[in-house]
N, C-alpha and C. Protein backbone atom coordinates (compact mmCIF):
# COMPACT_ATOMS: atom_id res chain seq x y z
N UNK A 1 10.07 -0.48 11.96
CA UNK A 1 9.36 -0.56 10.69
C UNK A 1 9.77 -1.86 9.98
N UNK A 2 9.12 -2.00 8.96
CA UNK A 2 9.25 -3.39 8.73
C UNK A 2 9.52 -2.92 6.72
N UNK A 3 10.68 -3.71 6.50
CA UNK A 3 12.14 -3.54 5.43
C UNK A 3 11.21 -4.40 4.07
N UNK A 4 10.49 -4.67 3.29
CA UNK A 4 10.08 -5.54 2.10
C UNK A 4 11.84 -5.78 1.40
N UNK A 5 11.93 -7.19 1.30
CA UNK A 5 13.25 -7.68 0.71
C UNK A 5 12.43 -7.50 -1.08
N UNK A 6 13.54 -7.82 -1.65
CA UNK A 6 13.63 -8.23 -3.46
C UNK A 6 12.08 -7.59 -3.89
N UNK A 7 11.45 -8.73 -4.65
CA UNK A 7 10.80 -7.39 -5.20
C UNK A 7 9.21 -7.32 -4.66
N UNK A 8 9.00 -7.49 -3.07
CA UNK A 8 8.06 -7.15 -2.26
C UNK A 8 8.10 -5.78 -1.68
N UNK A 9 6.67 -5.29 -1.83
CA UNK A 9 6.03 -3.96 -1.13
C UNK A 9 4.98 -4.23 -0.14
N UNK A 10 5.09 -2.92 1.03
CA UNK A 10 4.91 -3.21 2.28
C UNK A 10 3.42 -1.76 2.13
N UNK A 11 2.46 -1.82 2.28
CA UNK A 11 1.28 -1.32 2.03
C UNK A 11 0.84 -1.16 3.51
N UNK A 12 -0.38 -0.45 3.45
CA UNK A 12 -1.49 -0.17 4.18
C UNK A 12 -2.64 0.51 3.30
N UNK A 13 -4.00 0.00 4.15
CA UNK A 13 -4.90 0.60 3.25
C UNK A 13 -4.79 2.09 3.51
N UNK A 14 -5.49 2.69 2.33
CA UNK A 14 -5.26 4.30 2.25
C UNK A 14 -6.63 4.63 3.17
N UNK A 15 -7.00 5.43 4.34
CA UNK A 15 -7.89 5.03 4.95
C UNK A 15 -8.49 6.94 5.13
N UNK A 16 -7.70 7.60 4.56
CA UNK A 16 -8.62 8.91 4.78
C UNK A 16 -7.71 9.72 3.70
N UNK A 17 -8.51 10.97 3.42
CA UNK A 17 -8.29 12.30 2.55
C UNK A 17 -8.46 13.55 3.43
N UNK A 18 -7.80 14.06 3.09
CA UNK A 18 -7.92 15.65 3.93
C UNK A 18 -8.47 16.69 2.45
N UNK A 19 -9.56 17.35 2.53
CA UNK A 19 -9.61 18.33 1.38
C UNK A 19 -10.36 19.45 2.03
N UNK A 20 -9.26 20.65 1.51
CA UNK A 20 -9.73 21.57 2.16
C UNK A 20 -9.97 21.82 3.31
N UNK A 21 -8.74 20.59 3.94
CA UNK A 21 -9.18 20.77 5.40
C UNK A 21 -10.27 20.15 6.25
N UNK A 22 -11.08 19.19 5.37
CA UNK A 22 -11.77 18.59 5.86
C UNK A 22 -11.29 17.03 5.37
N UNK A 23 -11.46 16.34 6.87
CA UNK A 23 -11.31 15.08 6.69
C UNK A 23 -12.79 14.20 6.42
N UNK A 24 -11.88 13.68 5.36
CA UNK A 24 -12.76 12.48 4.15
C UNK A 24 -12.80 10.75 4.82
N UNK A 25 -13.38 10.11 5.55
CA UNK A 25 -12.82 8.93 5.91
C UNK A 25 -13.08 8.07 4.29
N UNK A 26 -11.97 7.38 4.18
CA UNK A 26 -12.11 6.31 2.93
C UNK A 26 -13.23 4.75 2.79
N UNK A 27 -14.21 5.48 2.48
CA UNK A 27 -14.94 4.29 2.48
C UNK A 27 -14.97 2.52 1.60
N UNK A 28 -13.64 3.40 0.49
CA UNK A 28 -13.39 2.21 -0.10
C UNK A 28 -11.99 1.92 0.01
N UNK A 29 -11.97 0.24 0.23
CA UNK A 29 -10.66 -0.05 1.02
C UNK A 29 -9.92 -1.33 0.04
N UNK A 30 -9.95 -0.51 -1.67
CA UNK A 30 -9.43 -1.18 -2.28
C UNK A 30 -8.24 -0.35 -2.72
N UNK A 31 -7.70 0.32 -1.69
CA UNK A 31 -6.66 1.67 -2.23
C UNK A 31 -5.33 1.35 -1.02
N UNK A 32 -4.56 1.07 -1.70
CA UNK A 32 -3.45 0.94 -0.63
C UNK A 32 -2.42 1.94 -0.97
N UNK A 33 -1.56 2.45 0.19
CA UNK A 33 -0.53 3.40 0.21
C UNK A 33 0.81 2.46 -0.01
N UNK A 34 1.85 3.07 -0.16
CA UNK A 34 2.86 1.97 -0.64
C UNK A 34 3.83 2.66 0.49
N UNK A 35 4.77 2.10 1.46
CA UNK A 35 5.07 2.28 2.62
C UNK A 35 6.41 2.23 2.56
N UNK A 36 6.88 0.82 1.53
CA UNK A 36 8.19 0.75 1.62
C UNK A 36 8.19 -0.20 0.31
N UNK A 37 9.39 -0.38 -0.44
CA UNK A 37 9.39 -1.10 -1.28
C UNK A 37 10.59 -1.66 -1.26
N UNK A 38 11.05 -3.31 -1.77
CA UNK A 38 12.45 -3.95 -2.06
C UNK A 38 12.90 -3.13 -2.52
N UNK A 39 14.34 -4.22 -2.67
CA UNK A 39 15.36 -3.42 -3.48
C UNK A 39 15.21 -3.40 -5.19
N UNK A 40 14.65 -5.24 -5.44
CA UNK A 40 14.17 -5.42 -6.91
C UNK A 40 12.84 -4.76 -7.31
N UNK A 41 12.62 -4.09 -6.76
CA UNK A 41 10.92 -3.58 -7.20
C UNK A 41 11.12 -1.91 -8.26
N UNK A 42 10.81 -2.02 -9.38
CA UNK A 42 10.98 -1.26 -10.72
C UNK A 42 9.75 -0.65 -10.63
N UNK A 43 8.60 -0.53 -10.63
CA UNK A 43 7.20 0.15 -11.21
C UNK A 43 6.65 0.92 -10.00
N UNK A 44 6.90 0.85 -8.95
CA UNK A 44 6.09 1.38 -8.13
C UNK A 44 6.99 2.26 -6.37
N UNK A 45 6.80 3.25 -6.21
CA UNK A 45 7.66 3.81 -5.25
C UNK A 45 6.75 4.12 -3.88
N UNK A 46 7.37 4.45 -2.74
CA UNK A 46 6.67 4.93 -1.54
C UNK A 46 6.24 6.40 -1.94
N UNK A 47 4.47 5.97 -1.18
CA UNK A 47 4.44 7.17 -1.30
C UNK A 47 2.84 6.87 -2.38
N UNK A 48 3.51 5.84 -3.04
CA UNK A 48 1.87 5.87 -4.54
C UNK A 48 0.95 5.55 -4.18
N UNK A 49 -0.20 5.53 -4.60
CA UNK A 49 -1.58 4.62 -4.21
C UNK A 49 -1.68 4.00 -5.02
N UNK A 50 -1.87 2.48 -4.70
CA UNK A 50 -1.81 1.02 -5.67
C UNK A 50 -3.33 0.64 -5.85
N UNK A 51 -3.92 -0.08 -6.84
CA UNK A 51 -4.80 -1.15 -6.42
C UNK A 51 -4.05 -2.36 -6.77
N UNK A 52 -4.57 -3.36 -5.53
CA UNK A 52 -3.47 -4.88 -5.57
C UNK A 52 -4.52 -6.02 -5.70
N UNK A 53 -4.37 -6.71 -6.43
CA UNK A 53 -4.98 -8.36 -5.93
C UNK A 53 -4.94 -8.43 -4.79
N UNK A 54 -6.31 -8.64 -3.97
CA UNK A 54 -5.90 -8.56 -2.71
C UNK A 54 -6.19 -10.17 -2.23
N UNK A 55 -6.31 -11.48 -3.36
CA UNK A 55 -5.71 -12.79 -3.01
C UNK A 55 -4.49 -12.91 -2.65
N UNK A 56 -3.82 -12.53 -2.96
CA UNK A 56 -2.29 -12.55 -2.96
C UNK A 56 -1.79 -11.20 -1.94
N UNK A 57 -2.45 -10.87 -0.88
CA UNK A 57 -2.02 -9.63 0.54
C UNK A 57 -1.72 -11.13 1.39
N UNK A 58 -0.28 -10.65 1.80
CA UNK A 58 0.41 -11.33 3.22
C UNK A 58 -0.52 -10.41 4.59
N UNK A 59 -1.70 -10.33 4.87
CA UNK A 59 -2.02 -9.54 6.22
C UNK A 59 -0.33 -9.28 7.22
N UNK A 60 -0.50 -8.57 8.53
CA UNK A 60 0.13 -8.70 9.39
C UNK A 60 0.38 -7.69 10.53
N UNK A 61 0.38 -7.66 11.72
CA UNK A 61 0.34 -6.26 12.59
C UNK A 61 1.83 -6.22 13.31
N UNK A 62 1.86 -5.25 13.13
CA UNK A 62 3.16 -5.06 13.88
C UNK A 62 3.15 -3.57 14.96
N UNK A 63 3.54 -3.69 15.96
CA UNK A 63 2.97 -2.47 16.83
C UNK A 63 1.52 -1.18 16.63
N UNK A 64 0.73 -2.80 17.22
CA UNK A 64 -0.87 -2.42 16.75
C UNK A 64 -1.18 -1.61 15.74
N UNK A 65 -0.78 -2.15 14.33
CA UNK A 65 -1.32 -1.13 13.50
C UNK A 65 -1.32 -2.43 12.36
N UNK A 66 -1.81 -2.23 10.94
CA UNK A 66 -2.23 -3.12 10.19
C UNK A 66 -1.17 -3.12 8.75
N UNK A 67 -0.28 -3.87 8.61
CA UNK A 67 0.07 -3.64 7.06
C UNK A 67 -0.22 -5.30 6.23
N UNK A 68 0.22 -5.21 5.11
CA UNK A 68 -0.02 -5.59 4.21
C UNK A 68 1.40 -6.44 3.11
N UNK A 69 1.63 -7.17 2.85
CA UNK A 69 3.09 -7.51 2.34
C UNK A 69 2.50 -8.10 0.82
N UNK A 70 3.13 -7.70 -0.49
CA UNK A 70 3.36 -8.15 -1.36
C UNK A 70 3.56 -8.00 -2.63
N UNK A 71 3.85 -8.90 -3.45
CA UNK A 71 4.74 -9.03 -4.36
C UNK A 71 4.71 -7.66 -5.53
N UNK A 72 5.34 -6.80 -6.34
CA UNK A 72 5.44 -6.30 -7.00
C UNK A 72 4.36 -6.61 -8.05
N UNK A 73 4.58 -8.01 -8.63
CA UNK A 73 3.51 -8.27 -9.94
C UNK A 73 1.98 -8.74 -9.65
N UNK A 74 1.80 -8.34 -7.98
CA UNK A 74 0.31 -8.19 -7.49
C UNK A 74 -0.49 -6.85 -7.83
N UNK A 75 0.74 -6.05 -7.78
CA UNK A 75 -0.25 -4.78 -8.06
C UNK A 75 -0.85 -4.00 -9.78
N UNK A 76 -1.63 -3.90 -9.28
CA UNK A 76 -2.70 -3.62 -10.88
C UNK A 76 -2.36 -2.83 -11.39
N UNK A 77 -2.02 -1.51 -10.63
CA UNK A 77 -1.98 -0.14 -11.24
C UNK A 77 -1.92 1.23 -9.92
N UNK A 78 -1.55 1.79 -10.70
CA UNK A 78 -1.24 2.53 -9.80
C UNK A 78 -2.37 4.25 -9.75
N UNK A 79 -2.95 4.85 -9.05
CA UNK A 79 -4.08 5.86 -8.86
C UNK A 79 -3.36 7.00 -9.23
N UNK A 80 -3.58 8.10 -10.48
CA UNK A 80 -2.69 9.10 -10.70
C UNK A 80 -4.06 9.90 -10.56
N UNK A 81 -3.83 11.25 -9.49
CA UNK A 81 -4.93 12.45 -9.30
C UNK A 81 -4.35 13.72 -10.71
């Protein structure tokens, strides 16, 4: 897995919902999951759904799968259900 130093978070887009047992595929792919976070990172924990500036996404794959790298003061806000 891959560690975000200081105050970088390590994302993927949020790409499905389960409700009721039925799977939802995510058609909108402005929702990222938060995967791992630095050590300096204050506002946001693993686990949340972010929306981020997505000028400022480091892309990157690491054992064929897709994440995302960046900075703490990229992300907008955070999705509360």
């Amino acid at each position: 897995m891959i560690k975000p130093l200081n105050k970088n978070v390590l994302l993927k887009i949020k790409s499905e919902n389960v409700v009721n047992g039925i799977y939802i595929p995510n058609t909108n792919n402005d929702l990222y999951e938060v995967l791992g976070v630095g050590a300096q990172v204050l506002e946001v924990k693993v686990g949340d759904i972010v929306i981020v500036d997505k000028t400022n996404l480091k892309g990157l794959n690491h054992n064929q799968q897709s994440f995302y790298l960046t900075c703490e003061d990229n992300i907008l806000g955070i999705v509360e259900e």
